[in-house]
Protein backbone atom coordinates (compact mmCIF):
# COMPACT_ATOMS: atom_id res chain seq x y z
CA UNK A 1 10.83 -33.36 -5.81
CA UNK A 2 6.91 -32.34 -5.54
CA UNK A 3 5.34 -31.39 -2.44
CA UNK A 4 2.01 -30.90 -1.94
CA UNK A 5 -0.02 -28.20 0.30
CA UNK A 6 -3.15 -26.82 0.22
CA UNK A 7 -2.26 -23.24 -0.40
CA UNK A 8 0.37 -21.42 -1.92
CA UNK A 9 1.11 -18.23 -0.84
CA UNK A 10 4.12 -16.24 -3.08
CA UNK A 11 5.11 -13.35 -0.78
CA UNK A 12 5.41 -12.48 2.50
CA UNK A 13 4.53 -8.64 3.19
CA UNK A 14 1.39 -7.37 4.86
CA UNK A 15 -0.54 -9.40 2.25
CA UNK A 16 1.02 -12.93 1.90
CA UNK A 17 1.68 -12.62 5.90
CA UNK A 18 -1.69 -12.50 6.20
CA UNK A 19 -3.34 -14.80 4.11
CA UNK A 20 -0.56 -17.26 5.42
CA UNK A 21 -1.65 -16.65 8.79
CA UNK A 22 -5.64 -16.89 8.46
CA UNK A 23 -5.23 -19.74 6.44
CA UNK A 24 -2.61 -21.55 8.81
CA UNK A 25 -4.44 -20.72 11.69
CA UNK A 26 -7.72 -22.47 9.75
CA UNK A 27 -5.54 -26.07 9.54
CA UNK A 28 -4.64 -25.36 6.28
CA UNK A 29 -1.57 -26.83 4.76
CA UNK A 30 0.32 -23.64 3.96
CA UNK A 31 3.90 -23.04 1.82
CA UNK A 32 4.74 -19.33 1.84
CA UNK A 33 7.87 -18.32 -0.13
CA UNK A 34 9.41 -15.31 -0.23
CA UNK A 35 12.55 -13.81 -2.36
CA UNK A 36 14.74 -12.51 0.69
CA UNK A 37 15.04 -13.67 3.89
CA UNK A 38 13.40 -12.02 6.84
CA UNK A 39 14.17 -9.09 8.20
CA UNK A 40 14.65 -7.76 5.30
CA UNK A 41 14.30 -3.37 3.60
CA UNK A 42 11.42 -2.26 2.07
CA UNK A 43 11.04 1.13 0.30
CA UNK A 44 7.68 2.23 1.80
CA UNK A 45 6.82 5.27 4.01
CA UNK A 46 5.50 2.96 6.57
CA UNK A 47 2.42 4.79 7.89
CA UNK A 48 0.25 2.25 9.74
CA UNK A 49 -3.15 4.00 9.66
CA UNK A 50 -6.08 3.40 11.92
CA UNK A 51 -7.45 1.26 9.65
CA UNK A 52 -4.32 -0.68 9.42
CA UNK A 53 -4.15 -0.94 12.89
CA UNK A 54 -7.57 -2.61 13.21
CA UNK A 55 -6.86 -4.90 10.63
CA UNK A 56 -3.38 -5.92 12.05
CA UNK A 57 -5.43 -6.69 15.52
CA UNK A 58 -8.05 -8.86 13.75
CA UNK A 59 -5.84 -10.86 11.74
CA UNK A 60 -2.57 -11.41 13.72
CA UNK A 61 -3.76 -9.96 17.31
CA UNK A 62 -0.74 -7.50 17.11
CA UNK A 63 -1.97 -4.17 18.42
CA UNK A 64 0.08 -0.91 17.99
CA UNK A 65 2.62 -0.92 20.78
CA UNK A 66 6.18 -1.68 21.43
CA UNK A 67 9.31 0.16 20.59
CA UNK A 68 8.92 0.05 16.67
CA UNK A 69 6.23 2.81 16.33
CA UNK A 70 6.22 6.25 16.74
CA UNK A 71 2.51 8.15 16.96
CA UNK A 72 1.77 11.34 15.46
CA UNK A 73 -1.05 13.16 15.59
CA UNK A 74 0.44 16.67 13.99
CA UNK A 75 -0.25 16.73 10.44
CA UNK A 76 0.79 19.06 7.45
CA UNK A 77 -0.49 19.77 4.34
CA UNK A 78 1.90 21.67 1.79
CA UNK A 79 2.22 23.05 -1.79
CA UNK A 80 5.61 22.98 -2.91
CA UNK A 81 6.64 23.62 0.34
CA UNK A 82 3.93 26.15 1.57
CA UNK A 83 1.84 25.15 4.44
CA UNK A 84 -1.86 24.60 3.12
CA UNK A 85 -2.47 24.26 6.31
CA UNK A 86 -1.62 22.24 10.02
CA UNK A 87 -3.90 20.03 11.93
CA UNK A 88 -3.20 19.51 15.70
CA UNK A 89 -4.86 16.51 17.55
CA UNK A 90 -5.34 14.60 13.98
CA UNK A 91 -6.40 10.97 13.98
CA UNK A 92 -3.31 9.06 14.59
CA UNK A 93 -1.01 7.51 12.47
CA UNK A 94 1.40 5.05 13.85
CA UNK A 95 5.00 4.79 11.85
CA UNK A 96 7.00 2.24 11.61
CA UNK A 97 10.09 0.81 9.63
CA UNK A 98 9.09 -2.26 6.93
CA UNK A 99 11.80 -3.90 7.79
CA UNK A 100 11.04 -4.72 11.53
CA UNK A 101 7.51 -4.59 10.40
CA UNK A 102 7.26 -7.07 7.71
CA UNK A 103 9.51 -9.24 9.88
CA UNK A 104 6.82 -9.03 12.41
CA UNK A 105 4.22 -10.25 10.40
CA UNK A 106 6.11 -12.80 8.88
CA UNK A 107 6.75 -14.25 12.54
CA UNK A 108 3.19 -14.25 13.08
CA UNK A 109 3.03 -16.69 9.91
CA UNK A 110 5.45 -19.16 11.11
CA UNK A 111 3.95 -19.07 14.26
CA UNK A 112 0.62 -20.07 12.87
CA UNK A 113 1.73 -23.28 11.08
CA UNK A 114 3.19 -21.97 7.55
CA UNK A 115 5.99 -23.78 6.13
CA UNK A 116 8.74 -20.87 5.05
CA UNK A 117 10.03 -21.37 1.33
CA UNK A 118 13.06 -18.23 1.72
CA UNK A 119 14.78 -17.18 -0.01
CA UNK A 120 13.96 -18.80 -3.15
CA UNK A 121 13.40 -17.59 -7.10
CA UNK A 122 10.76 -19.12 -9.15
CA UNK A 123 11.36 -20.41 -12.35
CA UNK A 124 7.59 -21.00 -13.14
CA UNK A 125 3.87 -20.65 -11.61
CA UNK A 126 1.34 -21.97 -13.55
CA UNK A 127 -2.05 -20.86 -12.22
CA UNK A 128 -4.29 -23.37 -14.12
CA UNK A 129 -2.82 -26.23 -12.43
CA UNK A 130 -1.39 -24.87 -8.92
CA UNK A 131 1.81 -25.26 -9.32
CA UNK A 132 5.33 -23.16 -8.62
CA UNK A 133 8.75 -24.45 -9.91
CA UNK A 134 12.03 -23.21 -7.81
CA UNK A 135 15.12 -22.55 -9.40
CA UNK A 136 16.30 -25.58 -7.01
CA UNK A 137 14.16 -28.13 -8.84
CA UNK A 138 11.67 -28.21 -5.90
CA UNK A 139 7.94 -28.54 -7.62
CA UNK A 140 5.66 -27.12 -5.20
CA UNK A 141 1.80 -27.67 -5.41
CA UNK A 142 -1.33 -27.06 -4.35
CA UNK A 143 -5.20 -26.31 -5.13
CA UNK A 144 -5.05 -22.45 -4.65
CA UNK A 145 -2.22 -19.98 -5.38
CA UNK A 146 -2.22 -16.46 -3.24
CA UNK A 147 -0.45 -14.25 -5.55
CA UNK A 148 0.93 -11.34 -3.21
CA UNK A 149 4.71 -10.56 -4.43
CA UNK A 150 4.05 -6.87 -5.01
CA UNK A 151 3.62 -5.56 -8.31
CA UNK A 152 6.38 -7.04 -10.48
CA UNK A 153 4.43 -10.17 -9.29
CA UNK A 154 5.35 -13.45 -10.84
CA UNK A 155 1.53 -14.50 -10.67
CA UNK A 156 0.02 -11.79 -12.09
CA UNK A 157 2.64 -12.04 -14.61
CA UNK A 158 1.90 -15.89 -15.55
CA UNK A 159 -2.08 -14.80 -15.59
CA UNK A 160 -1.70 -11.91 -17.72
CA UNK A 161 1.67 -11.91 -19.48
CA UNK A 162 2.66 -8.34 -17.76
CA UNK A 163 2.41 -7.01 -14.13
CA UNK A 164 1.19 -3.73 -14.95
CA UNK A 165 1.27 -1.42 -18.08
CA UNK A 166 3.60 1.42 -17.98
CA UNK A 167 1.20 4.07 -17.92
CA UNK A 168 -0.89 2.65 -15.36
CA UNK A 169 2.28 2.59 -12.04
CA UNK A 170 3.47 5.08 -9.90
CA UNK A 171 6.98 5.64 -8.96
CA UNK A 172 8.88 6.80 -5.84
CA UNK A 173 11.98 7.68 -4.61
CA UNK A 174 12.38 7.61 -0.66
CA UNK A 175 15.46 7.94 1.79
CA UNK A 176 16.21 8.06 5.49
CA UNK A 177 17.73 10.92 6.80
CA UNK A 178 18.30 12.03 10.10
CA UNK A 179 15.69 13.43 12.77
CA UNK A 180 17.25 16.68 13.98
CA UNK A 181 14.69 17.42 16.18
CA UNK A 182 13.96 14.03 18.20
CA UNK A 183 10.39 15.84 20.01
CA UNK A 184 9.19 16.73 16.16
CA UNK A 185 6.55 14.47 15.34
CA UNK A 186 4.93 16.38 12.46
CA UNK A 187 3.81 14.33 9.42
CA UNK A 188 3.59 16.45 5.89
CA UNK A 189 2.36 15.54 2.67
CA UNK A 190 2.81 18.03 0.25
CA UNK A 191 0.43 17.70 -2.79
CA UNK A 192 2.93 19.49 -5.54
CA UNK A 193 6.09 17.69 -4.99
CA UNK A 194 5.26 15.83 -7.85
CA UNK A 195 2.55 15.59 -10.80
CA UNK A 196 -0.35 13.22 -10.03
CA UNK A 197 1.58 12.65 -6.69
CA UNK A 198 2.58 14.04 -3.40
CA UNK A 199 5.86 14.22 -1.52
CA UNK A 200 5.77 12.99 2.15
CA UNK A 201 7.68 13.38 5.53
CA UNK A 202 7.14 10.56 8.02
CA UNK A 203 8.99 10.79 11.40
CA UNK A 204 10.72 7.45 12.36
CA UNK A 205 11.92 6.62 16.05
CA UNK A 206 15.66 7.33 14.77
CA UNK A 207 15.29 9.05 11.50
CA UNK A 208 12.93 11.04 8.79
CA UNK A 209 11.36 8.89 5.71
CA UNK A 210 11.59 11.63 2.98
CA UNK A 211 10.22 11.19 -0.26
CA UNK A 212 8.08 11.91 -3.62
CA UNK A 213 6.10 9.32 -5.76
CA UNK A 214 3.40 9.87 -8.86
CA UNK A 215 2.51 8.61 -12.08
CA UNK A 216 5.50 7.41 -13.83
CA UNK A 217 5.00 8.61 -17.13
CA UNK A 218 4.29 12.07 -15.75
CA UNK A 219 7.08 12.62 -13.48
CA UNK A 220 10.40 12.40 -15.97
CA UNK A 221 12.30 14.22 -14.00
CA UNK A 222 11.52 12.27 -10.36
CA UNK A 223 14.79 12.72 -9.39
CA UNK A 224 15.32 16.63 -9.62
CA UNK A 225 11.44 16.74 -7.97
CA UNK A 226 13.37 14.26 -4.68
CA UNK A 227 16.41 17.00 -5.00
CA UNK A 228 13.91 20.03 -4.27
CA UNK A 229 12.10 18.00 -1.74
CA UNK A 230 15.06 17.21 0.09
CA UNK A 231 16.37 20.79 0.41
CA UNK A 232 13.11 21.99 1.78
CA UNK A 233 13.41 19.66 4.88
CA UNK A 234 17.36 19.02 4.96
CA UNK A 235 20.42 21.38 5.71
CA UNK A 236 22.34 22.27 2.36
CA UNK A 237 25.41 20.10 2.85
CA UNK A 238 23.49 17.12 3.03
CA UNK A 239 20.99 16.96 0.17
CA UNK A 240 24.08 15.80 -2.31
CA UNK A 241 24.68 12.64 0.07
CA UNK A 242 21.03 11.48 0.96
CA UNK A 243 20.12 12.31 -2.90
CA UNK A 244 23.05 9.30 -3.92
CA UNK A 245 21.23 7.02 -1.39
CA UNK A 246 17.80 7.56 -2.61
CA UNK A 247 16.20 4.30 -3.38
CA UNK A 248 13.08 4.06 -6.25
CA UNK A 249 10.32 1.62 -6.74
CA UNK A 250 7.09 1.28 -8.61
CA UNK A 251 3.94 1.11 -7.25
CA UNK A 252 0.09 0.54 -8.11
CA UNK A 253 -2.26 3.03 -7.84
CA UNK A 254 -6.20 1.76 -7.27
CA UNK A 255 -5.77 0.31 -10.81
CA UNK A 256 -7.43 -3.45 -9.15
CA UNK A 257 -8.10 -6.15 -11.23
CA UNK A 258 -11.04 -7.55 -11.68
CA UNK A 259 -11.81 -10.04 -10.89
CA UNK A 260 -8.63 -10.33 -8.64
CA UNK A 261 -7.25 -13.84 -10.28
CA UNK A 262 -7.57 -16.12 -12.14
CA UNK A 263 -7.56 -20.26 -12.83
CA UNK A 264 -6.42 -21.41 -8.95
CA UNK A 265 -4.54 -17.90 -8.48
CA UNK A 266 -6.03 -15.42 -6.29
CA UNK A 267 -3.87 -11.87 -5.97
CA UNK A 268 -3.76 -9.39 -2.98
CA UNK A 269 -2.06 -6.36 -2.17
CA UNK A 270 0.07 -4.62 -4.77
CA UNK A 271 -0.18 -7.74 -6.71
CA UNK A 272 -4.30 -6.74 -6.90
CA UNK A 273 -3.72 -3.29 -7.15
CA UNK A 274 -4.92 -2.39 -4.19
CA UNK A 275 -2.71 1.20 -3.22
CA UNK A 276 -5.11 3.80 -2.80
CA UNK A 277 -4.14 6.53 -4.89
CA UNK A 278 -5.36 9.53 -2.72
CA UNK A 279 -3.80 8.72 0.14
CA UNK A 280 -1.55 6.14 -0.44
CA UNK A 281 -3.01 3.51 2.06
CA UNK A 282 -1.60 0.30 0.97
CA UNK A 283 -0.39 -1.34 4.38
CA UNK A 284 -3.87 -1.85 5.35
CA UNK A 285 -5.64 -3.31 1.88
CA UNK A 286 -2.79 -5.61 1.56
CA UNK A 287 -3.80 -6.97 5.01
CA UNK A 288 -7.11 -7.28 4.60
CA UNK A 289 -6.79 -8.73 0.97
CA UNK A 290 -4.84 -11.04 2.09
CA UNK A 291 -7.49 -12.38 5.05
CA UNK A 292 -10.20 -12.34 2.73
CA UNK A 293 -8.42 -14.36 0.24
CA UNK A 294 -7.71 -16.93 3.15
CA UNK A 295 -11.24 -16.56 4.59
CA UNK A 296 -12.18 -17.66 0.60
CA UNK A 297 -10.18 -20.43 0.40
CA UNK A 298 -11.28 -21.67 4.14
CA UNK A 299 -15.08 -21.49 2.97
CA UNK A 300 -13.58 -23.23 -0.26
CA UNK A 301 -11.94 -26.44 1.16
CA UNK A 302 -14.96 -26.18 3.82
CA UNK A 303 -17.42 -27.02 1.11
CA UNK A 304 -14.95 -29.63 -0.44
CA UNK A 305 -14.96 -27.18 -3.39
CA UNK A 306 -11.04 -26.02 -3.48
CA UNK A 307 -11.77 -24.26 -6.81
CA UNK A 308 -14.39 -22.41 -5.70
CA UNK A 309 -12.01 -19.95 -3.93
CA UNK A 310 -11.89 -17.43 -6.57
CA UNK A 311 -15.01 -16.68 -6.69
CA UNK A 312 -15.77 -16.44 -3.01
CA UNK A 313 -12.53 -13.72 -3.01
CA UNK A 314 -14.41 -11.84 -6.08
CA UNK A 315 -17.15 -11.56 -3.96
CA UNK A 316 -15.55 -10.57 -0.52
CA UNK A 317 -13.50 -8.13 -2.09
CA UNK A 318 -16.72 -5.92 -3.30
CA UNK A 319 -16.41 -3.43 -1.06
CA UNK A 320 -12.28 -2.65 -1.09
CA UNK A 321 -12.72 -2.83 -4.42
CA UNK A 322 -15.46 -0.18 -4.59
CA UNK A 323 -13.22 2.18 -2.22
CA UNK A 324 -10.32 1.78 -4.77
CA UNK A 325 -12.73 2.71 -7.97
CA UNK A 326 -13.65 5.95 -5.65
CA UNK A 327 -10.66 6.92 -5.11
CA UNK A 328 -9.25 6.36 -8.08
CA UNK A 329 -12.02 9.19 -9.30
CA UNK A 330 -11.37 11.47 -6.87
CA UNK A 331 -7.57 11.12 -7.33
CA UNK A 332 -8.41 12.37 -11.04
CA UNK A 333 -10.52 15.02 -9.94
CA UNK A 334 -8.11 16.59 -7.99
CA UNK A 335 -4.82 15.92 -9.15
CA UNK A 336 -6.02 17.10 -13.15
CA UNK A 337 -3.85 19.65 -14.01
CA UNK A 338 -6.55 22.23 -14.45
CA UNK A 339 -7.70 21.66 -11.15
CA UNK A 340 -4.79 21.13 -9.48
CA UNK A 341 -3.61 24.48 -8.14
CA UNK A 342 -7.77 25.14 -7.61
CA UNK A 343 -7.95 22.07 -5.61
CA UNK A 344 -4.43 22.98 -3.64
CA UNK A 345 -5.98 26.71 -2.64
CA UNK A 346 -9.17 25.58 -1.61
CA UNK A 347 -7.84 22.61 1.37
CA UNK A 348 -5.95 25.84 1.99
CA UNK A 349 -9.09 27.70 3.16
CA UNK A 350 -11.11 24.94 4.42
CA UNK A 351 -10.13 23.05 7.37
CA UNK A 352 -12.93 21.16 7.49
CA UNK A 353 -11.66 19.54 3.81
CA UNK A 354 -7.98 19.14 5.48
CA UNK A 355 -9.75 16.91 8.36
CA UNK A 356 -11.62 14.99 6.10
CA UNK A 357 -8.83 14.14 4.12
CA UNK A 358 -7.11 12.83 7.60
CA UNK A 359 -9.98 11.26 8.66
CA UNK A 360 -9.76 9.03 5.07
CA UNK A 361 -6.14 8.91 5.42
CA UNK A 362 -6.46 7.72 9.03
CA UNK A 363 -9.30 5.19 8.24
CA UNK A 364 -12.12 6.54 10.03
CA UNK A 365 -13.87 7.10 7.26
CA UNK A 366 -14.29 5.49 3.60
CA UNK A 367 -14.56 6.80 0.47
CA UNK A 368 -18.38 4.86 0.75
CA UNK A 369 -19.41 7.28 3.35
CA UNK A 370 -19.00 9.73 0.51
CA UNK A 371 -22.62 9.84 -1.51
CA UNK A 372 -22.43 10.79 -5.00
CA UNK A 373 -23.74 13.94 -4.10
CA UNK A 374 -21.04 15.00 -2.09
CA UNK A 375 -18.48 14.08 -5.10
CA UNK A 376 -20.15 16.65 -7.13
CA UNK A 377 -20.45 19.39 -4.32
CA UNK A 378 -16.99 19.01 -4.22
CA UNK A 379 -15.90 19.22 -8.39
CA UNK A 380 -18.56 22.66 -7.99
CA UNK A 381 -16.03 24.30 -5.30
CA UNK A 382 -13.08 23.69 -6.45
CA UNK A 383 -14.49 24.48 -9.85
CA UNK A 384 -15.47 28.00 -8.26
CA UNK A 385 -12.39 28.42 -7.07
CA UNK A 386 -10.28 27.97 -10.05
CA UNK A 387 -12.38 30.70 -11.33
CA UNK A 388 -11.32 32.84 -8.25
CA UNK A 389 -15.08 32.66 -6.76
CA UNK A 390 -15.84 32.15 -3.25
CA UNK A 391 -16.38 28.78 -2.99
């Protein structure tokens, strides 16, 4: 059996939520199939930034209240466990677990008009033509495909043969363990708990989201790094038990594509790339991906040009795309080995670097408020200080 819609959307995180939503809510026909059923886990730290939070109220009109978030505005920055240095009344970051979260979301989809495919596995997408196959025989087409199914996606994969190459992912391994102190609501990252990576701490309303992620091929040993980590923030007798529930995943890390599709397939979030690899924003850019690709294919089927959509998303994506390629070079900068340590002692000194770092983190600022200049001022400190001069 074929049926026929007007967009396609494969996934239903932040980004396929989204785009299902916009384009729904625009009287587009919209299928949007997911693996699992909803509610369903996650592995993600689930930090809802500012910038998040502004794009969760423009696309869905969900603002940042109710019982599934916990604010924090005490923030941490560590070295292998030393304190670089700890910022009270940061910019706030509002936490959440992905699977109430993404459930959320996904409600706002169906609400909107989009016609729920989960869960399902696809035997086939073929971007050039618009069409998904389901293992259940079901042929499912239409004029645009929204490609958002994370970064083992089954789009990208029929556009490009491969997700991602080995050496260009991250990996992670994250677990919940318990909140001792309930009236705690510190949030750490600490920038040596792994190479080209960062270990986090994220206070939950009933637990703490613990964990370390980097570049894949640099961290063979992610599992002794998560061992460490956990007996910095954990009593001894319990490290053994949440190291055996420890759950891993790969993600991207401001490697986008471009342009972000291809044929009738347009890709968002992970699927695009789009985790920003100083921070680790990826909530937010899936979101937003996710409404420009439906604001594309809106303008599209507007102009009675379906296959148009594409190139509108190339060009609406500009800008998220230029904050990933900025990133991306700072992330070297810093994280190079022979800067690393450099880098690490001078955040130490400067609190004025630790609050710019929130204020990126936090999006209230972006990495295009950063001139050139200002990229280079900061190579020539921590340049200075790796040579032990005053910076």
């Amino acid at each position: 059996m074929t049926q026929h819609f007007d967009v396609i959307t494969v996934g239903s995180g932040p980004a396929g939520s989204a785009a299902a939503t916009v384009a729904a809510r625009g009287g587009l026909r919209v299928a949007l199939l997911d693996r699992s059923a909803f509610p369903r886990d996650k592995l993600c730290g689930g930090a809802i930034t500012g910038r998040a939070a502004r794009f969760m109220a423009d696309i869905f009109g969900q603002p940042v209240t109710g019982g599934m978030f916990l604010t924090s505005r005490r923030f941490r920055l560590a070295w292998f466990g030393k304190p670089l240095g700890v910022i009270e009344n940061a910019p706030p970051i509002h936490l959440a677990m992905r699977r109430r979260f993404d459930a959320m979301l996904h409600d706002h989809a169906i609400a909107a008009g989009a016609q729920v495919f989960a869960p399902v596995r696809l035997v086939s997408v073929d971007p050039q033509a618009g069409s998904v196959t389901l293992t259940d025989g079901q042929v499912l087409q239409a004029p645009v495909i929204v490609g958002a199914d994370g970064i083992n996606s089954a789009v990208a994969r029929a556009l490009y043969g491969r997700a991602y190459e080995q050496a260009q992912v991250s990996f992670a391994l994250e677990v919940e363990a318990p909140r001792p102190d309930k009236t705690d609501r510190t949030v750490e990252i600490d920038l040596g708990a792994a190479e080209w990576g960062y270990g986090w701490v994220f206070p939950k309303k009933k637990s703490l989201t613990i964990g370390v992620g980097g570049l894949h091929l640099e961290n063979p040993e992610m599992k002794a790094r998560m061992q460490d980590y956990l007996a910095l923030h954990c009593p001894a007798d319990q490290v053994a038990g949440l190291q055996a529930g420890c759950k891993g995943a790969f993600l991207p890390g401001g490697l986008r594509r471009d342009p972000p599709g291809g044929g009738r397939a347009l890709l968002t979030g992970d699927a695009a790339g789009l985790v920003d690899p100083m921070t680790g924003e990826g909530i937010g850019w899936a979101m937003r991906s996710g409404q420009l690709a439906a604001e594309a294919t809106l303008a599209a089927f507007a102009a009675g040009q379906p296959d148009t959509a594409l190139a509108r998303y190339t060009r609406l994506m500009k800008p998220v795309q230029f904050e990933m390629d900025r990133a991306h070079r700072l992330h070297r900068m810093i994280y190079a080995k022979p800067m690393r340590a450099a880098a690490a002692r001078f955040i130490a000194g400067n609190e004025r670097m630790q609050r710019a770092y929130l204020k990126l983190l936090a999006g209230e600022r972006d990495y295009a408020d950063l001139n050139p200049g200002s990229f280079m001022r900061l190579a020539g400190q921590i340049t200075r200080s790796m040579l032990g001069r005053t910076a």
